[in-house]
Protein backbone atom coordinates (compact mmCIF):
# COMPACT_ATOMS: atom_id res chain seq x y z
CA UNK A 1 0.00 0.00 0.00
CA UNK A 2 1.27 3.46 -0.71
CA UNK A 3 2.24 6.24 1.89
CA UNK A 4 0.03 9.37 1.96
CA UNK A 5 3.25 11.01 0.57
CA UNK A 6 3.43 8.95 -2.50
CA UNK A 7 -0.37 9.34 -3.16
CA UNK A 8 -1.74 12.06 -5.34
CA UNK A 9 -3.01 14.20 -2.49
CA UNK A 10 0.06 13.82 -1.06
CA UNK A 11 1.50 15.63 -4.14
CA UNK A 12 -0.84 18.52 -4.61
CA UNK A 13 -0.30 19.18 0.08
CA UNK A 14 3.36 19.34 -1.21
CA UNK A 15 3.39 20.79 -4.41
CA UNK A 16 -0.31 22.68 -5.28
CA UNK A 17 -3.01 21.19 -7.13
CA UNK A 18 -2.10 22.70 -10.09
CA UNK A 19 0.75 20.47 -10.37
CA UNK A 20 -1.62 17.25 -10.69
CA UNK A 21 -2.53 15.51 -13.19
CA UNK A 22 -6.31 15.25 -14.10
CA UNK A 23 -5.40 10.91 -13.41
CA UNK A 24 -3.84 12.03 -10.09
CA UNK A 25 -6.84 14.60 -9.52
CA UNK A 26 -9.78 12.15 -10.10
CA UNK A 27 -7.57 9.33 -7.93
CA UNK A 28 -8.24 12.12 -4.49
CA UNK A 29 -11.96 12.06 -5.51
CA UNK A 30 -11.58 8.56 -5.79
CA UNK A 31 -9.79 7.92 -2.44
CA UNK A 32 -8.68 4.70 -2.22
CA UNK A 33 -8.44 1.48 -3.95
CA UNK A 34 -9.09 -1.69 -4.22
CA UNK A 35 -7.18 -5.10 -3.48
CA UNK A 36 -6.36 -5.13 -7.61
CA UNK A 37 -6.03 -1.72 -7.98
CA UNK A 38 -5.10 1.47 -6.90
CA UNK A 39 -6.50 4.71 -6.98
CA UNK A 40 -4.57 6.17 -9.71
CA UNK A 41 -5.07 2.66 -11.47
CA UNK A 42 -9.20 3.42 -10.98
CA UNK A 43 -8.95 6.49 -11.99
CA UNK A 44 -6.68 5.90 -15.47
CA UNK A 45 -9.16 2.97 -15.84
CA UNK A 46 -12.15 6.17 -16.19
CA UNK A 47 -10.94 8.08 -18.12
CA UNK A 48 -9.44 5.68 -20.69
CA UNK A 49 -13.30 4.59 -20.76
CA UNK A 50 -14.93 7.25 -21.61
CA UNK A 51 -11.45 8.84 -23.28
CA UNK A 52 -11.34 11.78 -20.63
CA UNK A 53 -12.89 13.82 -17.91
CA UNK A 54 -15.17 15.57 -20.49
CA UNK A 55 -16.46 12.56 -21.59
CA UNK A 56 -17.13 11.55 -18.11
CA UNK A 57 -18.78 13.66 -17.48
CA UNK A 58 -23.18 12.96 -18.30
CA UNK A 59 -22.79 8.98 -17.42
CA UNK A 60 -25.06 7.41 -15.47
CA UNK A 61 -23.73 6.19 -11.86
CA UNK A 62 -24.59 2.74 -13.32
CA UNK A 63 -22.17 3.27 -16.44
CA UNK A 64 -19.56 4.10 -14.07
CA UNK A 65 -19.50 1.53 -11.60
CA UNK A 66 -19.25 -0.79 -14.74
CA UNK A 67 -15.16 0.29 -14.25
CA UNK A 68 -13.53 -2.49 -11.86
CA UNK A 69 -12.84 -0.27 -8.58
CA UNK A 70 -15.86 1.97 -8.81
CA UNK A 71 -18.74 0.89 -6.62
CA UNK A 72 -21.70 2.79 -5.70
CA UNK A 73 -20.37 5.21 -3.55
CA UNK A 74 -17.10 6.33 -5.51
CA UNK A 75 -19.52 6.30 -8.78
CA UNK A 76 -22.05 8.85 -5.99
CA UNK A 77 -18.87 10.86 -5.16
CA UNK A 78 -18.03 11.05 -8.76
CA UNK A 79 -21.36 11.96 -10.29
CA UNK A 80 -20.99 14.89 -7.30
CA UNK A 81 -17.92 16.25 -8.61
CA UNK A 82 -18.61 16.73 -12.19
CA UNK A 83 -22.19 17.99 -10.96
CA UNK A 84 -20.31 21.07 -8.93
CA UNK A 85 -18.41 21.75 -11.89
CA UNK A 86 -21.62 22.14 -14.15
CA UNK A 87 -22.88 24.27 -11.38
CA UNK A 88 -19.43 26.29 -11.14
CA UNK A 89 -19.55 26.90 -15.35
CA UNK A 90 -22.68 27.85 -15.26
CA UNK A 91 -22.57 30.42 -12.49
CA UNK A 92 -19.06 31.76 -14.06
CA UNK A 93 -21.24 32.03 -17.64
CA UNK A 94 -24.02 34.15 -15.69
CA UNK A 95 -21.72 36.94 -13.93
């Protein structure tokens, strides 16, 4: 199992988030893994799916949780995320 320092949040407390990846980003949402995979394994297992966070983005929580790794919850925390940034864009568009 990795160290919290060699994890991606790990990373962006050290360096800033800016420095992360959008693999190493979605891995934090993602938390933890599984006894197959990691995080960061999870998470490049997403977006090479649906061929990147844009395309994530719109999928059903069952259509994620069809990714080894993602059960119900992650897929819940996931669905959350993307659903702030919609919220986020569309505020930004109305000021």
């Amino acid at each position: 199992m990795k160290s919290s320092y060699n994890h991606p949040g790990g990373k962006l407390r050290r360096q800033g988030a800016w420095t992360c990846s959008e693999k190493e980003l979605l891995a934090i949402i993602i938390n933890s893994g599984t006894k197959n995979f990691d995080s960061v394994q999870i998470a490049e297992k997403l977006l090479d799916k649906f061929g990147g966070l844009n395309n994530m983005m719109g999928h059903t929580l069952h259509e994620l949780i069809e990714i080894e790794g993602i059960g119900i919850t992650k897929a819940t925390q996931i669905a959350a995320l993307f659903e702030l940034t919609k919220r986020i864009l569309r505020n930004l568009e109305n000021e």
